[in-house]
Protein backbone atom coordinates (compact mmCIF):
# COMPACT_ATOMS: atom_id res chain seq x y z
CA UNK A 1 38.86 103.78 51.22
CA UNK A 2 41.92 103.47 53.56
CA UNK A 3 42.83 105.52 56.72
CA UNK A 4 46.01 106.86 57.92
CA UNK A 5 46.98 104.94 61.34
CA UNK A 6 50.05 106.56 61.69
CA UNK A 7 52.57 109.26 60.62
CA UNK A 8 56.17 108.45 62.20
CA UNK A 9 59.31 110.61 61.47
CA UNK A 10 62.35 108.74 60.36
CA UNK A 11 65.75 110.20 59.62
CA UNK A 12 65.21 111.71 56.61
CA UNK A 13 61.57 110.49 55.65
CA UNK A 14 58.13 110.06 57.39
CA UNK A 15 56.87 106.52 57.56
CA UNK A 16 53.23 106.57 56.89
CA UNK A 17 51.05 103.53 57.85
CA UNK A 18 47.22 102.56 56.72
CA UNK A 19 44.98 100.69 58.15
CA UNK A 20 45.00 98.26 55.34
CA UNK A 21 47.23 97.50 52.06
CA UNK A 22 48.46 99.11 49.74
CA UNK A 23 48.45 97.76 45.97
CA UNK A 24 51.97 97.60 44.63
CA UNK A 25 53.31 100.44 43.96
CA UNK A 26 56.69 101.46 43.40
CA UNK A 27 57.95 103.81 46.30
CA UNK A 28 61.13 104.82 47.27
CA UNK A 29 62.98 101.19 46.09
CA UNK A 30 60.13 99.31 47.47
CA UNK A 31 57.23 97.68 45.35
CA UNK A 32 55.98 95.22 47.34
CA UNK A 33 52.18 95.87 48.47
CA UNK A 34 52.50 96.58 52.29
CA UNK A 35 50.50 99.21 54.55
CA UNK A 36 53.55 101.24 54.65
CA UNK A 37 54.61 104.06 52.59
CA UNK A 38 57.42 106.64 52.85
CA UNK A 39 57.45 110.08 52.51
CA UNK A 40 59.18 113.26 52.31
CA UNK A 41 57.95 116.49 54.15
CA UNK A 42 57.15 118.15 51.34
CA UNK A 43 54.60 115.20 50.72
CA UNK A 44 52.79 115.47 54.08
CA UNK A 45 52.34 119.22 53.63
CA UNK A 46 51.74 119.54 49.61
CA UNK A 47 48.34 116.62 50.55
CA UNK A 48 47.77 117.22 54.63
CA UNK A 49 48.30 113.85 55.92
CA UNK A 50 46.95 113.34 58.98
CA UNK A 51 45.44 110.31 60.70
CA UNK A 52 42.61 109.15 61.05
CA UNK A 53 41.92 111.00 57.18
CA UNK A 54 40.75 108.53 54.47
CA UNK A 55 42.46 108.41 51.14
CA UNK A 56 41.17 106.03 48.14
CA UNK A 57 43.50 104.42 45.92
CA UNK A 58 43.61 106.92 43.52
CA UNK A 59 44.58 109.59 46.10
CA UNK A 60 47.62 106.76 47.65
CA UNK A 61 48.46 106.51 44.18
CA UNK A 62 49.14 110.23 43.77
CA UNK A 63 50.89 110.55 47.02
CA UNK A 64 53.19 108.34 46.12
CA UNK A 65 54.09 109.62 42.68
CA UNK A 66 54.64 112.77 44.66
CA UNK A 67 56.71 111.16 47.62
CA UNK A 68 59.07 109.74 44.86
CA UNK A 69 59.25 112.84 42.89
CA UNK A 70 60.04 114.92 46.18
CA UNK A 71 62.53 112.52 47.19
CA UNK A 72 64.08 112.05 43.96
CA UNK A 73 64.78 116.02 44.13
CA UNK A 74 66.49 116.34 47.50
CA UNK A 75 68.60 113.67 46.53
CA UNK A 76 69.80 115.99 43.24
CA UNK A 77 69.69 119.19 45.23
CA UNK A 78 71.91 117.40 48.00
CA UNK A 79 73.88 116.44 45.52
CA UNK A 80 74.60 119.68 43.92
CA UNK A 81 75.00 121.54 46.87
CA UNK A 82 78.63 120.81 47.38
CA UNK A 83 79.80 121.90 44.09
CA UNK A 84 78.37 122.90 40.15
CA UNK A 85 77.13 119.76 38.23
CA UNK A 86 75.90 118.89 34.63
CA UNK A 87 72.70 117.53 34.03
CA UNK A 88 74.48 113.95 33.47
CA UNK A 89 76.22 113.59 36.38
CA UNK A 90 72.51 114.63 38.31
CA UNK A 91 71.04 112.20 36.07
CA UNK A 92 73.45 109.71 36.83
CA UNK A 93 73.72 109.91 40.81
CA UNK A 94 69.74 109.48 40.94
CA UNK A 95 69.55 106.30 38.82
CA UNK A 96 72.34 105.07 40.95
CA UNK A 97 69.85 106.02 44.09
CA UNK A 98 67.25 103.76 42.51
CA UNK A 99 64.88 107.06 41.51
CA UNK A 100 62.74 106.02 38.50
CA UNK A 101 63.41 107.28 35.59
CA UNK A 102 60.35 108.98 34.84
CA UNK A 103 61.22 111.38 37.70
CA UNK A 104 64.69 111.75 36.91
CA UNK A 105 63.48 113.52 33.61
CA UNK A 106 61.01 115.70 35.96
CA UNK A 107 63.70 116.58 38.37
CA UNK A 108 66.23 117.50 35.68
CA UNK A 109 63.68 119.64 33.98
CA UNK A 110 62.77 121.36 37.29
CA UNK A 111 66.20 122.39 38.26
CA UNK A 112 67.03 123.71 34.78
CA UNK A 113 63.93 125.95 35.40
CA UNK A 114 65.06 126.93 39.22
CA UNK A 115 68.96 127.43 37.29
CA UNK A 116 70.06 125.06 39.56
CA UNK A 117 71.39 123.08 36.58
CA UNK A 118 72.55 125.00 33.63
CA UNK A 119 75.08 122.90 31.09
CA UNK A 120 76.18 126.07 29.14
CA UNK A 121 76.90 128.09 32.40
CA UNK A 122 79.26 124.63 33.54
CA UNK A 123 80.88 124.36 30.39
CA UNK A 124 81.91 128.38 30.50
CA UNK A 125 82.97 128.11 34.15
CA UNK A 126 84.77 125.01 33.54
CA UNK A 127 86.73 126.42 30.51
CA UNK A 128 87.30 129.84 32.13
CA UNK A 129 88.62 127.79 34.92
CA UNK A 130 91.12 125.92 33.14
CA UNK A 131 92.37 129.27 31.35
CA UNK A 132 92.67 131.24 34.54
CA UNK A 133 94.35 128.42 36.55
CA UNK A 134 96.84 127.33 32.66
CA UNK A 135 96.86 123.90 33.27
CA UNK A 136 95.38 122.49 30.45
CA UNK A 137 94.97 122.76 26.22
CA UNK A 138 91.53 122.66 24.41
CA UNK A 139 91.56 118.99 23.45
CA UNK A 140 92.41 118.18 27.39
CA UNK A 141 89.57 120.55 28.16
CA UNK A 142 87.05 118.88 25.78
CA UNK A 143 87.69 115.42 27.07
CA UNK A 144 87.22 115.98 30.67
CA UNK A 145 83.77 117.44 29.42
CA UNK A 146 83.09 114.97 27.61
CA UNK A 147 83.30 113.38 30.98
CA UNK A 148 81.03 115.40 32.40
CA UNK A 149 77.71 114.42 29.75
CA UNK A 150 78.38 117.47 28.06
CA UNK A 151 77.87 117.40 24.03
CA UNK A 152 80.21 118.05 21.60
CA UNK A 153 78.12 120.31 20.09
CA UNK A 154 78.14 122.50 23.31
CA UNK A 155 81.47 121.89 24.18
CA UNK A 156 83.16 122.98 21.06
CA UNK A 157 80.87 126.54 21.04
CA UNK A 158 81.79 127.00 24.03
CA UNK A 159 85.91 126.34 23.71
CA UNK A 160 85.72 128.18 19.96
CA UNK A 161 83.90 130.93 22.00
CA UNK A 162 86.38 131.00 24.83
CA UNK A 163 89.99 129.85 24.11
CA UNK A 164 90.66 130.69 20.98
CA UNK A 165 94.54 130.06 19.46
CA UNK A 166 95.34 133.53 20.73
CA UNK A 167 94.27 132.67 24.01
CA UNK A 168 95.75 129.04 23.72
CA UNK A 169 99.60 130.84 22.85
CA UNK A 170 99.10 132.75 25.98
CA UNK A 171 98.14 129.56 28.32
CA UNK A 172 100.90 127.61 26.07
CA UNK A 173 103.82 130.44 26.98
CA UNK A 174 102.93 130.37 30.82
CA UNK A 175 102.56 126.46 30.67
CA UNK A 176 106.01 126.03 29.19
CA UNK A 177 107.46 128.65 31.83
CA UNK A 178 106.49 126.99 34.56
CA UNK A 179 108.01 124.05 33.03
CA UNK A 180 111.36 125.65 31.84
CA UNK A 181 112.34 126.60 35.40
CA UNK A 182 111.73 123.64 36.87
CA UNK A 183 113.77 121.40 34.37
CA UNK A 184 115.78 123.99 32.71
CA UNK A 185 118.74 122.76 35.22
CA UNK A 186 118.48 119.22 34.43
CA UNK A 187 118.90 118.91 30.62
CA UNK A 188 120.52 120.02 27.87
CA UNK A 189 118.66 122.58 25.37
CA UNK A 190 117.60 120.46 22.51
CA UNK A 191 115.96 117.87 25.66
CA UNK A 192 114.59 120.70 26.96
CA UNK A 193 112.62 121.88 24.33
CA UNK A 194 111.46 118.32 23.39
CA UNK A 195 110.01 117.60 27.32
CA UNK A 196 108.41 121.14 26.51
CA UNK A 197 106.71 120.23 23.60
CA UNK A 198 105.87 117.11 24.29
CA UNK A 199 103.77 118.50 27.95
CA UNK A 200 101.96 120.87 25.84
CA UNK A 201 101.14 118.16 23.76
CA UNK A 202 100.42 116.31 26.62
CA UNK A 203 98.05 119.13 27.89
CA UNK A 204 95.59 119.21 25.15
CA UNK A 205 97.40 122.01 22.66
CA UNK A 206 98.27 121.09 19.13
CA UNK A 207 102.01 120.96 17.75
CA UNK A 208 101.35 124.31 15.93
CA UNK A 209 100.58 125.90 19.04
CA UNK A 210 103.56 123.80 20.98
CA UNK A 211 105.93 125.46 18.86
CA UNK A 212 104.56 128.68 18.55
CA UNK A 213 104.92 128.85 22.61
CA UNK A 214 108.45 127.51 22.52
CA UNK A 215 109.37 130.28 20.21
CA UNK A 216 108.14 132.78 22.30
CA UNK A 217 109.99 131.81 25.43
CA UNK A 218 113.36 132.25 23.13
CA UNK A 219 115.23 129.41 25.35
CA UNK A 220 119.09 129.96 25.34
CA UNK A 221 121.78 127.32 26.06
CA UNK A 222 123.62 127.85 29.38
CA UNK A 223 127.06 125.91 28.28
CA UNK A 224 128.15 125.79 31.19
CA UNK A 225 125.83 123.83 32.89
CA UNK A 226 124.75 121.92 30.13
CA UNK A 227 128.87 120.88 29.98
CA UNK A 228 128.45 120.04 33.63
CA UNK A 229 125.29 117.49 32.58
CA UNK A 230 127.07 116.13 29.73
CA UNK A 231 130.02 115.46 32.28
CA UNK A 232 127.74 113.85 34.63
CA UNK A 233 125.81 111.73 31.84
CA UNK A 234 127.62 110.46 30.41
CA UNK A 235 129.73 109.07 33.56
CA UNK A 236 126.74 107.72 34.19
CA UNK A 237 126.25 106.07 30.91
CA UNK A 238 129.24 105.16 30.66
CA UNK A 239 129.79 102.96 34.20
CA UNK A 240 126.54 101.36 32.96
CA UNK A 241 127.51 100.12 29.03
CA UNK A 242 131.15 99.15 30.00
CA UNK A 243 129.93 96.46 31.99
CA UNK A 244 128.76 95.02 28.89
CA UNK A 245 130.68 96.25 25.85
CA UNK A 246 133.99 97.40 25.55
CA UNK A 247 135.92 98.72 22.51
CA UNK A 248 134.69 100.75 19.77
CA UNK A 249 131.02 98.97 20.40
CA UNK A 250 131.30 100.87 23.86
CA UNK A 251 132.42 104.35 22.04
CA UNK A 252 129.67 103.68 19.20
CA UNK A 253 126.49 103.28 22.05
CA UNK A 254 127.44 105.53 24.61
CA UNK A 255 127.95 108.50 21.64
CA UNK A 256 124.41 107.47 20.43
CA UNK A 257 122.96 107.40 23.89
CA UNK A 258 124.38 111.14 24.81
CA UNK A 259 122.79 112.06 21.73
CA UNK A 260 119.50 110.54 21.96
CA UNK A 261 119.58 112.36 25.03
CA UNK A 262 120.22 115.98 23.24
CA UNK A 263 123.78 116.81 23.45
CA UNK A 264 125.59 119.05 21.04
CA UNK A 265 127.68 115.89 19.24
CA UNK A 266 130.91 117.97 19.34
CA UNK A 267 130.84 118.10 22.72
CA UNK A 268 129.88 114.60 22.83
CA UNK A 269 132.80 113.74 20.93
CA UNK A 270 135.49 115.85 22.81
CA UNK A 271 133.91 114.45 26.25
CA UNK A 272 135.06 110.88 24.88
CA UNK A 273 138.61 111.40 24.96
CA UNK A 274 138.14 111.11 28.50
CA UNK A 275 137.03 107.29 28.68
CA UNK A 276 139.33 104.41 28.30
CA UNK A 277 137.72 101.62 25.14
């Protein structure tokens, strides 16, 4: 038998001292045999440790199991107080706090029963997220879950449950809005609707759905701007190539480059009447 000699609070634990050693015993990242353990709270109330009160080994033994276990599931409850979490990232944060494994599975299980940790509800939230806030496609969605520990099994329920392709045209279309004001100034039509497709892409939607949204926004050309970027591009291009070609070579690349870059080609081709080869 061993007696308690002294019960000290610490921080966030209680050190708790016997009169004599302790086999080894892994507790709290320590598994050296000592006359020291460490406890939580819920460890000196759930077995009354007091001093002077003798425990065997068997009893030490338990109170350590317990002291891990209890410590092991503030960490995950500290953890998951700032914001939702899946079961992996819990998982993970404890085995990178040195809890043993044995009680990660324990702790995991226990929140699940107290709802603390529920993958399905994260993976509904997350998606309805997403959708509310249309920033992102399903395939964007179902990697960042994948992220998360989530299954594919559970993730693609949950997204076939959720954001189906009429639901994924309406995200698409508000997308592709946003992104149509904000560049519509800048290029010509046939760019535009490329840099459009190619974010939803981007975003996690497929090409069917890409060009299902872009059809639905009905994009017009406004010719007069777009003659005032073609003016301006191909200036641009134009001081850049001739200091390196000059003649029809000149003509030839800096026709190619304005169309690459999605003007009409008979305005590209009036617009060159104004350059010296």
């Amino acid at each position: 038998m061993m007696k308690i000699t002294e019960i000290k609070k610490l921080k966030r634990l209680y050190s708790v001292k016997f009169d004599e050693d302790i086999p080894a015993i892994a507790n709290l990242g320590n598994s050296k045999s000592s006359n020291k353990i460490y406890v939580t709270e819920d460890t000196i109330v759930k077995f009354r440790l007091s001093k002077e009160t003798d425990y065997d080994n068997s009893q030490v033994k338990s109170i350590i199991d317990f002291a891990n276990y209890s410590y092991g599931k503030n960490l995950a409850i500290y953890f998951i107080s700032f914001k939702f979490r899946t079961s992996a990232e819990v998982s993970k944060y404890l085995i990178e706090h040195e809890v043993l494994n044995k009680d990660v599975s324990r702790i995991l299980i226990k929140l699940q029963e107290l709802g603390l940790i529920d993958d399905e509800k994260y993976a509904e939230s997350f998606i309805n997220g997403k959708i509310l806030a249309a920033q992102s496609g399903p395939f964007s969605i179902k990697q960042k879950l994948i992220q998360k520990g989530l299954s594919d099994d559970l993730i693609e329920s949950k997204l076939s449950e959720l954001f189906n392709e009429e639901k994924q045209l309406e995200v698409a279309i508000k997308i592709g809005e946003k992104q149509a004001r904000a560049k519509k100034a800048r290029l010509p039509l046939k760019q535009l609707k490329l840099k459009l497709s190619q974010t939803l892409v981007n975003k996690g939607f497929t090409y069917k759905i890409a060009e299902q949204a872009l059809d639905n926004l009905k994009l017009e050309a406004d010719e007069d701007n777009e003659q005032d970027l073609l003016v301006k591009e191909a200036e641009r291009v134009y001081n850049r190539l001739s200091q390196r070609y000059e003649g029809y070579d000149l003509k030839h690349r800096l026709s190619q480059t304005l169309g690459r870059k999605g003007f009409d080609w008979g305005d590209i081709s009036d617009i060159l009447t104004n350059f010296e080869f």
